[in-house]
Protein backbone atom coordinates (compact mmCIF):
# COMPACT_ATOMS: atom_id res chain seq x y z
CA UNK A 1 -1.51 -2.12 -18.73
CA UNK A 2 0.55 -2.33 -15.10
CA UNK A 3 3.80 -0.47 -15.41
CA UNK A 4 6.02 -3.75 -16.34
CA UNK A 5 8.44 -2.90 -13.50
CA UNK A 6 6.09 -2.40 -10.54
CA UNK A 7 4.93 -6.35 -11.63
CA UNK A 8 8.31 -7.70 -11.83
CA UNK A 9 9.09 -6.30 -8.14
CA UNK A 10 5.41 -7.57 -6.89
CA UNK A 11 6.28 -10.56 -8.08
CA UNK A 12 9.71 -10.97 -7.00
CA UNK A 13 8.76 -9.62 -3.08
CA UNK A 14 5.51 -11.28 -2.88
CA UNK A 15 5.86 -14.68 -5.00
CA UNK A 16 6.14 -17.03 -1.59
CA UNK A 17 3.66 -15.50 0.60
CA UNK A 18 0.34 -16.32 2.60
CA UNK A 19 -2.79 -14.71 0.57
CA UNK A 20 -5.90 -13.96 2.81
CA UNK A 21 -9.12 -15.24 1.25
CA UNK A 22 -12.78 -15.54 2.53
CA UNK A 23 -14.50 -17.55 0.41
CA UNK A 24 -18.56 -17.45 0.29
CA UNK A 25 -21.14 -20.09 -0.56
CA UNK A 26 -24.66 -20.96 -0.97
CA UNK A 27 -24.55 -21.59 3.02
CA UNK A 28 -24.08 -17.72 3.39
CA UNK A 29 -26.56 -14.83 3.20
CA UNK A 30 -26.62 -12.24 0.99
CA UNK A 31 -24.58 -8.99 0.91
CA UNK A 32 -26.28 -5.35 0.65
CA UNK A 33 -23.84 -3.07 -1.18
CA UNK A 34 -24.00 0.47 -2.36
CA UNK A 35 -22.73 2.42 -4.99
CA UNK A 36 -22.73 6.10 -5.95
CA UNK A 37 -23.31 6.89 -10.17
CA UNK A 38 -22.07 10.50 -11.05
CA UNK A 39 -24.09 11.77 -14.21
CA UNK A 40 -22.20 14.93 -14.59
CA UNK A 41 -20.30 14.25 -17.76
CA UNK A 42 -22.04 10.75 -18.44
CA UNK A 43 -22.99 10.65 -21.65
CA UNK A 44 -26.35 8.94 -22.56
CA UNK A 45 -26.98 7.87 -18.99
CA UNK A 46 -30.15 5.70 -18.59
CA UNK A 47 -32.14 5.33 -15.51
CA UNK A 48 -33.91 2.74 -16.29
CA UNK A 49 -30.73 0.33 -17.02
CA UNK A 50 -28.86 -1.76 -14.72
CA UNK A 51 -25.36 -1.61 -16.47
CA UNK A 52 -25.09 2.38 -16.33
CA UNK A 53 -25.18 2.14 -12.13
CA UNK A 54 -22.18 -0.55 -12.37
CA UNK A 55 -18.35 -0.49 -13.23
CA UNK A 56 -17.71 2.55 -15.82
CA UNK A 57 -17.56 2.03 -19.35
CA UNK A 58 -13.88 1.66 -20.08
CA UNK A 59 -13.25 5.14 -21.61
CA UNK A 60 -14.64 6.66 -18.17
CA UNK A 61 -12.49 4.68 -16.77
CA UNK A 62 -9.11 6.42 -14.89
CA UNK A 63 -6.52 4.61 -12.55
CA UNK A 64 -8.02 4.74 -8.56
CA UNK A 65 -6.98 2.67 -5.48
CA UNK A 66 -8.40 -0.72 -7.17
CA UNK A 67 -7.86 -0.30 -10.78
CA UNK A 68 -5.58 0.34 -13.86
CA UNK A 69 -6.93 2.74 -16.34
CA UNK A 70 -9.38 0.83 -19.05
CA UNK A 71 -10.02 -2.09 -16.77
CA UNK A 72 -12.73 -1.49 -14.86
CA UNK A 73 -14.14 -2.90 -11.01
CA UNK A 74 -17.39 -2.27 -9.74
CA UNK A 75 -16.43 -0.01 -6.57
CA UNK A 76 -19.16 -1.34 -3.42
CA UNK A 77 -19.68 -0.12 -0.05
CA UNK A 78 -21.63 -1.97 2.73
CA UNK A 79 -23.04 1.54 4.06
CA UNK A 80 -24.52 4.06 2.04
CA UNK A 81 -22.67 6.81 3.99
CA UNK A 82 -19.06 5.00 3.02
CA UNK A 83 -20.00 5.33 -0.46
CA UNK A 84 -20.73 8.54 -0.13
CA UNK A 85 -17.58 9.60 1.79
CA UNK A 86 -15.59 7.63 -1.22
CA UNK A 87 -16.33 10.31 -3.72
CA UNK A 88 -14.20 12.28 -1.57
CA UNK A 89 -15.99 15.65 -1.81
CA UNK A 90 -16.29 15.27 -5.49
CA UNK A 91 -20.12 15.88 -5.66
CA UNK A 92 -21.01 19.41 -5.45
CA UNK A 93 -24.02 20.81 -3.68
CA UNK A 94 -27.26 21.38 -5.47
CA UNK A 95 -25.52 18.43 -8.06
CA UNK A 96 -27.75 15.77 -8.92
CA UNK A 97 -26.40 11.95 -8.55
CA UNK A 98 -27.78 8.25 -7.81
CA UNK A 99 -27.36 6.02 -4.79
CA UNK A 100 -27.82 2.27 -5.84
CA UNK A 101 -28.56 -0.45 -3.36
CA UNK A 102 -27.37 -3.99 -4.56
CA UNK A 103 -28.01 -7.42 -3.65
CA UNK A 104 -25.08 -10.00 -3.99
CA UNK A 105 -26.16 -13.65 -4.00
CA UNK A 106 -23.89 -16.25 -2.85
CA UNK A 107 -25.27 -18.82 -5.16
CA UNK A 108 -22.38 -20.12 -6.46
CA UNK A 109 -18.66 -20.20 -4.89
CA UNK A 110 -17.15 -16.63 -4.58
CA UNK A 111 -13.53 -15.88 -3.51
CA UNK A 112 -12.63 -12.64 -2.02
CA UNK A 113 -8.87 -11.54 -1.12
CA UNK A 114 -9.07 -9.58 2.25
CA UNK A 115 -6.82 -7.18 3.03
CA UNK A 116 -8.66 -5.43 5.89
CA UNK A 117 -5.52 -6.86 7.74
CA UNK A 118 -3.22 -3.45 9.15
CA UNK A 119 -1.11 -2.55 11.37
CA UNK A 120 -3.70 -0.13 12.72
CA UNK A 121 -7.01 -2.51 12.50
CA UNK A 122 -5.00 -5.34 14.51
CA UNK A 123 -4.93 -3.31 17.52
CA UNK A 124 -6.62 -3.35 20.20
CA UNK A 125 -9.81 -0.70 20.00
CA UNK A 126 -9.54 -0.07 16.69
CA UNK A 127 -13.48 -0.15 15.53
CA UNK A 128 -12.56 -3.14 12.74
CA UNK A 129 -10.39 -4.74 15.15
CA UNK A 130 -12.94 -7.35 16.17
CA UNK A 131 -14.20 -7.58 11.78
CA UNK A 132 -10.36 -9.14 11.58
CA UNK A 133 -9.51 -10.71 13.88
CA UNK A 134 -10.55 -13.91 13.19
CA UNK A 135 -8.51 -13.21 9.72
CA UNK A 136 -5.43 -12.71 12.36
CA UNK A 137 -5.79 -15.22 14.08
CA UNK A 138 -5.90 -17.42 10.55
CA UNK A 139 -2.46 -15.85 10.03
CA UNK A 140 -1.30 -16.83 12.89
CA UNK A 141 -2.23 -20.44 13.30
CA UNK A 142 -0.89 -21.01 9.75
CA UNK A 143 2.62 -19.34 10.96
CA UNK A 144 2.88 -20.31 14.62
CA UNK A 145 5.19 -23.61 13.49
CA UNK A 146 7.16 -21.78 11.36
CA UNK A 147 10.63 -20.22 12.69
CA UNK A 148 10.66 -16.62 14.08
CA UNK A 149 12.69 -15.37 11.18
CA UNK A 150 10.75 -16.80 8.61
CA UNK A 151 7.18 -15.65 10.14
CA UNK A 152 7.90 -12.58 10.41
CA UNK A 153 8.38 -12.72 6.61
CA UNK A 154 5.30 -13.85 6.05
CA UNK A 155 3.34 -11.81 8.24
CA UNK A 156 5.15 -8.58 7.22
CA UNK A 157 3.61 -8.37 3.43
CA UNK A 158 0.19 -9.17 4.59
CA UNK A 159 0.08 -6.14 7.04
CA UNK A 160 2.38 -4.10 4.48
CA UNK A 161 -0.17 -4.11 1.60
CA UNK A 162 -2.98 -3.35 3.94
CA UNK A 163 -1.25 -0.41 4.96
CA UNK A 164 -0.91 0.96 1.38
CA UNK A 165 -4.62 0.27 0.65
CA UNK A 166 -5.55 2.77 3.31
CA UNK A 167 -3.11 5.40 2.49
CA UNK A 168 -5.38 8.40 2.81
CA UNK A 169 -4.33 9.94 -0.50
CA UNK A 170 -3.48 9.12 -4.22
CA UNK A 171 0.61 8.72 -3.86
CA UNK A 172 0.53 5.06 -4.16
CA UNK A 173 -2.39 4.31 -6.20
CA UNK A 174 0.18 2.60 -9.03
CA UNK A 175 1.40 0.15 -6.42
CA UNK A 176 -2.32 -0.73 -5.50
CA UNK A 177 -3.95 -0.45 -8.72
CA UNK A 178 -1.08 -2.64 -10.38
CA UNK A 179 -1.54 -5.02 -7.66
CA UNK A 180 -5.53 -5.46 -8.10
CA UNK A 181 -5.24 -5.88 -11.34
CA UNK A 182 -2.49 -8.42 -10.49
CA UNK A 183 -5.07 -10.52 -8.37
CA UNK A 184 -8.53 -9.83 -10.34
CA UNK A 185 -7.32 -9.68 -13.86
CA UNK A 186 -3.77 -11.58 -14.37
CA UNK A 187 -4.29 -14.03 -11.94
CA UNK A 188 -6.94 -15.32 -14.00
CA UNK A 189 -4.53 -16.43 -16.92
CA UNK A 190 -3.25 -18.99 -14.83
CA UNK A 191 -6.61 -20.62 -13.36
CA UNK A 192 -6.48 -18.38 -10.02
CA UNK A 193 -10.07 -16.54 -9.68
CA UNK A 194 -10.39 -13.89 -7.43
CA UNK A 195 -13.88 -11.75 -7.54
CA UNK A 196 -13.32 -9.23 -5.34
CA UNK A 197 -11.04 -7.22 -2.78
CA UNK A 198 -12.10 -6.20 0.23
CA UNK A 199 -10.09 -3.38 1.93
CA UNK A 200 -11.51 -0.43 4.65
CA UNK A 201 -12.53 2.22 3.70
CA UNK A 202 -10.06 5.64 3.94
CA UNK A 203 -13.07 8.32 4.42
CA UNK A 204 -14.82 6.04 6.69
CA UNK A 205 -12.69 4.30 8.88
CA UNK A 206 -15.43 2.40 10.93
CA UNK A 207 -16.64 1.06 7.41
CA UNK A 208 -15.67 -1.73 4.22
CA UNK A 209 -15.45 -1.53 0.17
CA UNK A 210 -15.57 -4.58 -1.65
CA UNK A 211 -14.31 -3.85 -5.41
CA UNK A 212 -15.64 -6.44 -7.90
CA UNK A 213 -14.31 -7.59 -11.21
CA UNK A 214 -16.51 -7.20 -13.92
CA UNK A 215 -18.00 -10.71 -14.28
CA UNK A 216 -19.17 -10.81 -10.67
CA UNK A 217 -20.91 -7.27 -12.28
CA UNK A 218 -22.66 -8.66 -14.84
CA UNK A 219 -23.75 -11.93 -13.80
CA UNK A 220 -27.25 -12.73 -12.29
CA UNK A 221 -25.86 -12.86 -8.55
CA UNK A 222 -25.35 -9.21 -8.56
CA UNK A 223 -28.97 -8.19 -8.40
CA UNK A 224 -29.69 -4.42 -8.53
CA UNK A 225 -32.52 -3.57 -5.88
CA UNK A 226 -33.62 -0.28 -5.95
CA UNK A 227 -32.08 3.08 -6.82
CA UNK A 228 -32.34 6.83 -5.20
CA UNK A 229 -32.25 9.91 -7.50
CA UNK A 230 -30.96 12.63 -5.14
CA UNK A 231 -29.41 16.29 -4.78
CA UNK A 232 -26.72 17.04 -2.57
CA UNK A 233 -27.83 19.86 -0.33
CA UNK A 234 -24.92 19.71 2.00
CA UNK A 235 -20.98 18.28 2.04
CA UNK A 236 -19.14 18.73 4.98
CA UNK A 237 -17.68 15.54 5.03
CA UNK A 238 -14.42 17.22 5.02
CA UNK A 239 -14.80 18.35 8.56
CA UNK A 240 -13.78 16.33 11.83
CA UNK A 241 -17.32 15.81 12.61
CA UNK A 242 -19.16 16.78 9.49
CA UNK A 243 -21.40 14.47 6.88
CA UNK A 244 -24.03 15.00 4.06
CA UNK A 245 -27.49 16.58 3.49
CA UNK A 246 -29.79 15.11 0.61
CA UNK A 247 -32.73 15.43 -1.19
CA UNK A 248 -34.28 12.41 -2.52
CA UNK A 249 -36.34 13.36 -5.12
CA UNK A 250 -37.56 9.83 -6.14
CA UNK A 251 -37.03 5.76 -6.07
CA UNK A 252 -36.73 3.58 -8.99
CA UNK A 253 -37.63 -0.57 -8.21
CA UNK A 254 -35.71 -2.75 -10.06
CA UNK A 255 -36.31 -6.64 -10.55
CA UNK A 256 -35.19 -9.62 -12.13
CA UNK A 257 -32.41 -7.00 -13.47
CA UNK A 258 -34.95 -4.74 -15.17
CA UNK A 259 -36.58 -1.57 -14.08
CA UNK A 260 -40.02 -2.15 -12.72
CA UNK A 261 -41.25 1.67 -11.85
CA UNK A 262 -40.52 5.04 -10.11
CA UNK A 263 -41.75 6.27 -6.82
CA UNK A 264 -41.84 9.69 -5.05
CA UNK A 265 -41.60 10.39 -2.10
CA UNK A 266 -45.00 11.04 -0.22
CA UNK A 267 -45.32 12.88 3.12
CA UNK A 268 -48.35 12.61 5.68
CA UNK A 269 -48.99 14.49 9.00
CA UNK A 270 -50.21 12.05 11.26
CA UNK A 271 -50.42 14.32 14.72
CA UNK A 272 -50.62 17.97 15.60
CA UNK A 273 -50.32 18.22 19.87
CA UNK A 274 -52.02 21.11 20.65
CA UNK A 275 -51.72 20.52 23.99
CA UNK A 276 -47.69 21.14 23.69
CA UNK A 277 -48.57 24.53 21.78
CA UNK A 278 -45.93 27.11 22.81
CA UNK A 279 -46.61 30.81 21.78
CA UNK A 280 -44.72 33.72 22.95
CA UNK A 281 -45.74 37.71 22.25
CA UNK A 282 -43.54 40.56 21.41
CA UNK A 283 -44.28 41.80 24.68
CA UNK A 284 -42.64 38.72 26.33
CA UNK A 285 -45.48 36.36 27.36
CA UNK A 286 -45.40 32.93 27.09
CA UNK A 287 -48.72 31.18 26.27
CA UNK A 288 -49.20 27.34 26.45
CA UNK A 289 -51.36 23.91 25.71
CA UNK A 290 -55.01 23.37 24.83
CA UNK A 291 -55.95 26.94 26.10
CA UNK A 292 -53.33 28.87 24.40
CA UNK A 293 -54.54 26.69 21.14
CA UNK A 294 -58.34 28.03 21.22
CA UNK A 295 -57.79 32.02 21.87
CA UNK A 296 -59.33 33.79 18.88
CA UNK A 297 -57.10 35.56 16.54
CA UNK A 298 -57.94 39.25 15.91
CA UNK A 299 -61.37 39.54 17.36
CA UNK A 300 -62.35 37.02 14.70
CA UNK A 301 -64.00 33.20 14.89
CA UNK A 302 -61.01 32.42 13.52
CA UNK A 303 -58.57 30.70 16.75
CA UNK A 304 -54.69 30.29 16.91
CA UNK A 305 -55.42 25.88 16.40
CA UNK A 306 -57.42 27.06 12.74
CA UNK A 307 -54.38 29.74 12.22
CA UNK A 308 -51.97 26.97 12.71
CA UNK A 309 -53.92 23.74 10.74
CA UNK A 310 -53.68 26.40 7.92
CA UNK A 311 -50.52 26.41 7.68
CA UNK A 312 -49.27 23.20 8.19
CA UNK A 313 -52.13 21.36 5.95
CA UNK A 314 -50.93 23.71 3.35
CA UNK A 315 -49.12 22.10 0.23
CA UNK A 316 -46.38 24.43 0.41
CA UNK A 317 -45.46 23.56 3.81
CA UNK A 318 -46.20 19.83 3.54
CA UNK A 319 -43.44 18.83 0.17
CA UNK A 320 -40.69 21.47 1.80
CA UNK A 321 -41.15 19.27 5.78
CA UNK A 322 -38.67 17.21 4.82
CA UNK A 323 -36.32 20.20 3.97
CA UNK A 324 -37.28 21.79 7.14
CA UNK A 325 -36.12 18.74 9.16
CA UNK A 326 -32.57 18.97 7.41
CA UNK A 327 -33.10 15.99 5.63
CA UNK A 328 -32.42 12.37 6.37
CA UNK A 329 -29.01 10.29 6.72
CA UNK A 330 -28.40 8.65 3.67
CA UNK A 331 -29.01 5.38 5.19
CA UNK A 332 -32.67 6.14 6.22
CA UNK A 333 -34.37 6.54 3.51
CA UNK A 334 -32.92 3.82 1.93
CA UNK A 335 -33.33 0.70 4.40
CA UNK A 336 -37.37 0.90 5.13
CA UNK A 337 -40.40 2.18 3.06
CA UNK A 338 -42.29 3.78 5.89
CA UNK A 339 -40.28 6.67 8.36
CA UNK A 340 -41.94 8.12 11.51
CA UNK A 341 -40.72 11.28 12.85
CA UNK A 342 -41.50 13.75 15.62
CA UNK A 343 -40.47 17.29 16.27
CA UNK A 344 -41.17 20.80 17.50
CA UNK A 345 -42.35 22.93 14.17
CA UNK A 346 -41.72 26.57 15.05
CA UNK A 347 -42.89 29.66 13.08
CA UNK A 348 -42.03 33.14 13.46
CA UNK A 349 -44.14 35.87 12.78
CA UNK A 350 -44.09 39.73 12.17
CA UNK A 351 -46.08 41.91 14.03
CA UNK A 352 -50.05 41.77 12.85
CA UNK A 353 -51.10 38.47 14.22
CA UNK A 354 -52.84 39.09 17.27
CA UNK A 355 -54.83 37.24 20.41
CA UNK A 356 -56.32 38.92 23.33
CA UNK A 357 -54.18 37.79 26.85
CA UNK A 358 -54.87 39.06 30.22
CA UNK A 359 -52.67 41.92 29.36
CA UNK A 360 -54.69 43.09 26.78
CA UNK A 361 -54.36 42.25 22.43
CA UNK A 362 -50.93 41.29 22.12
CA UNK A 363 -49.33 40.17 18.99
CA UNK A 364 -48.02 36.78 18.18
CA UNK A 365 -43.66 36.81 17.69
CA UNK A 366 -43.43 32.46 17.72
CA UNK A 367 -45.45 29.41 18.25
CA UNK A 368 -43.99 26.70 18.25
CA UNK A 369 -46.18 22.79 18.30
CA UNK A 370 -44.67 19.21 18.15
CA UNK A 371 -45.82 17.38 15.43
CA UNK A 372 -45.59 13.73 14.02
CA UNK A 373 -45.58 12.92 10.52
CA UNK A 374 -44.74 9.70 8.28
CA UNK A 375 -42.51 9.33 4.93
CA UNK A 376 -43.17 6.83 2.98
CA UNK A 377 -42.73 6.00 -1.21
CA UNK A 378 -45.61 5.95 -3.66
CA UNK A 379 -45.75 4.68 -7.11
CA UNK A 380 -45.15 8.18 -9.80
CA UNK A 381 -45.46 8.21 -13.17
């Protein structure tokens, strides 16, 4: 439960104040959320059920930004790449974990308390300056009557507990976790419902979380879509400019809150250009298009277009292509079925592979040859 002090002084500094709200109905469309499920240390985790990608059981359960310890939200993101940066570097690389995609239906009345409202979003060029400021300009109409000394009051907590919900570390997580539970569980006892908070996101500052109590969880308007088994093969989120690398290794559908089936992921050459072959000999020549493509290799029948159809219709090199490209976003592979891509494959060789030039049998160091190739799902067993 909330420490009993931290209450009594919310309540005493924040009993008469303005509470932002958006509230949703059947008039508005759907929201596509994501979550991240860590299986490291989850006992009896089960793909195939909808509950284990939610809110934690409660003995999983610790005290974060949104919650006390044993009471439980269901932590959303409305990019892929937010949720990711929320685990805050926790997921190590070659660690396997899930990425869910979620569908919330507004078909009944939902109220969410906003605090996206800062003192650093409000300003001018800040990236979610133009997200709230319609919620300012709420805040203001509903103050602009009221004297200077009072609305300052009124505006001060709003922007004050924004602020502490994107304090970039843990040093006043019992303030905010007392105060969700405050407004999603307490407020409840005395006929106030709210279903979620929505606050910006600390690790990715362009970006939203909505936390959800429980029931919004388990009811039929949260509809789980789809979920991504992956690997992380890269974290350098920590970095000024860095970000993720992933392997997805497959897709499970879900429907009508049950799972449906898996799919892998299938990859498809579609294009070799032979006419933008590059090759370049240890002896510094540079070789290129159509012609380049149909020298023989070796004083064989065998020419440089068979050497290189070999190798890039071969298994091997087909399942690792995606590897080779560095992988996708996060929020590729999980918005469309079908992905098209294009790019310069380039192999290097050791000395043996030779074609005969106008200076004579030279070998081969690197070709290089743009193709195009497709990635798309298919149903696995």
């Amino acid at each position: 439960m909330p420490d009993p002090e931290i209450m009594k002084s919310l309540h005493e500094k924040l009993v008469n104040r303005v509470i932002p709200t958006i509230s949703y109905n059947e008039s508005h469309e759907g929201l596509i959320l994501y979550r991240i499920t860590k299986i490291k240390g989850f006992n009896d985790f089960n793909p195939k059920t909808k509950s284990h990608y939610s809110y934690p059981p409660e003995e999983y359960c610790k005290r974060q930004r949104v919650n006390l310890p044993r009471h439980p939200v269901m932590y959303t993101s409305i990019y892929p790449t937010t949720a990711l940066a929320e685990m805050k570097g926790s997921i190590e690389v070659g660690e396997k974990f899930y990425i869910s995609q979620w569908k919330l239906n507004f078909k009944e009345r939902l109220v969410f308390h906003d605090l996206t409202l800062n003192s650093q979003a409000k300003l001018e060029g800040h990236i979610l300056h133009d997200y709230i400021e319609p919620l300012a300009t709420g805040l203001r109409n509903i103050i602009s009557k009221v004297p200077q000394q009072f609305s300052e009051g009124l505006n001060y907590p709003v922007e004050k507990l924004g602020d502490l919900f994107t304090t970039p570390n843990e040093d006043y997580y019992h303030i905010t976790s007392a105060y969700s539970h405050l407004m999603l569980y307490n407020m409840r006892k005395i006929g106030v419902k709210f279903d979620a908070i929505t606050y910006p996101s600390v690790q990715d500052n362009s970006s939203l979380n909505i936390a959800f109590h429980p029931t919004v969880a388990d009811s039929d308007l949260m509809q789980l879509e789809q979920v991504f088994e992956v690997t992380m093969v890269e974290n350098t989120l920590s970095d000024e400019n860095g970000g993720v690398k992933i392997n997805i290794h497959k897709r499970g559908i879900f429907g009508d809150q049950i799972f449906i089936r898996w799919e892998a992921p299938f990859v498809k050459i579609t294009n070799i250009f032979f006419e933008g072959l590059k090759i370049k000999t240890f002896n510094g020549e540079h070789l290129n298009g159509i012609e380049a493509a149909n020298l023989y290799i070796n004083n064989s029948k065998a020419t440089v277009k068979d050497y290189v159809k070999a190798i890039i219709n071969a298994p091997e090199f087909i399942n690792n292509l995606p590897n080779e490209r560095g992988n996708d976003e996060p929020s590729e592979p999980l918005s469309i079925d079908v992905k098209h891509y294009q790019y310069e494959f380039v192999q290097v060789l050791k000395h043996g592979i030779k074609v005969q030039t106008s200076k004579g049998l030279n070998c081969i160091e690197e070709l290089s040859i743009p193709l195009k190739w497709i990635k798309e799902y298919q149903e696995s067993k």
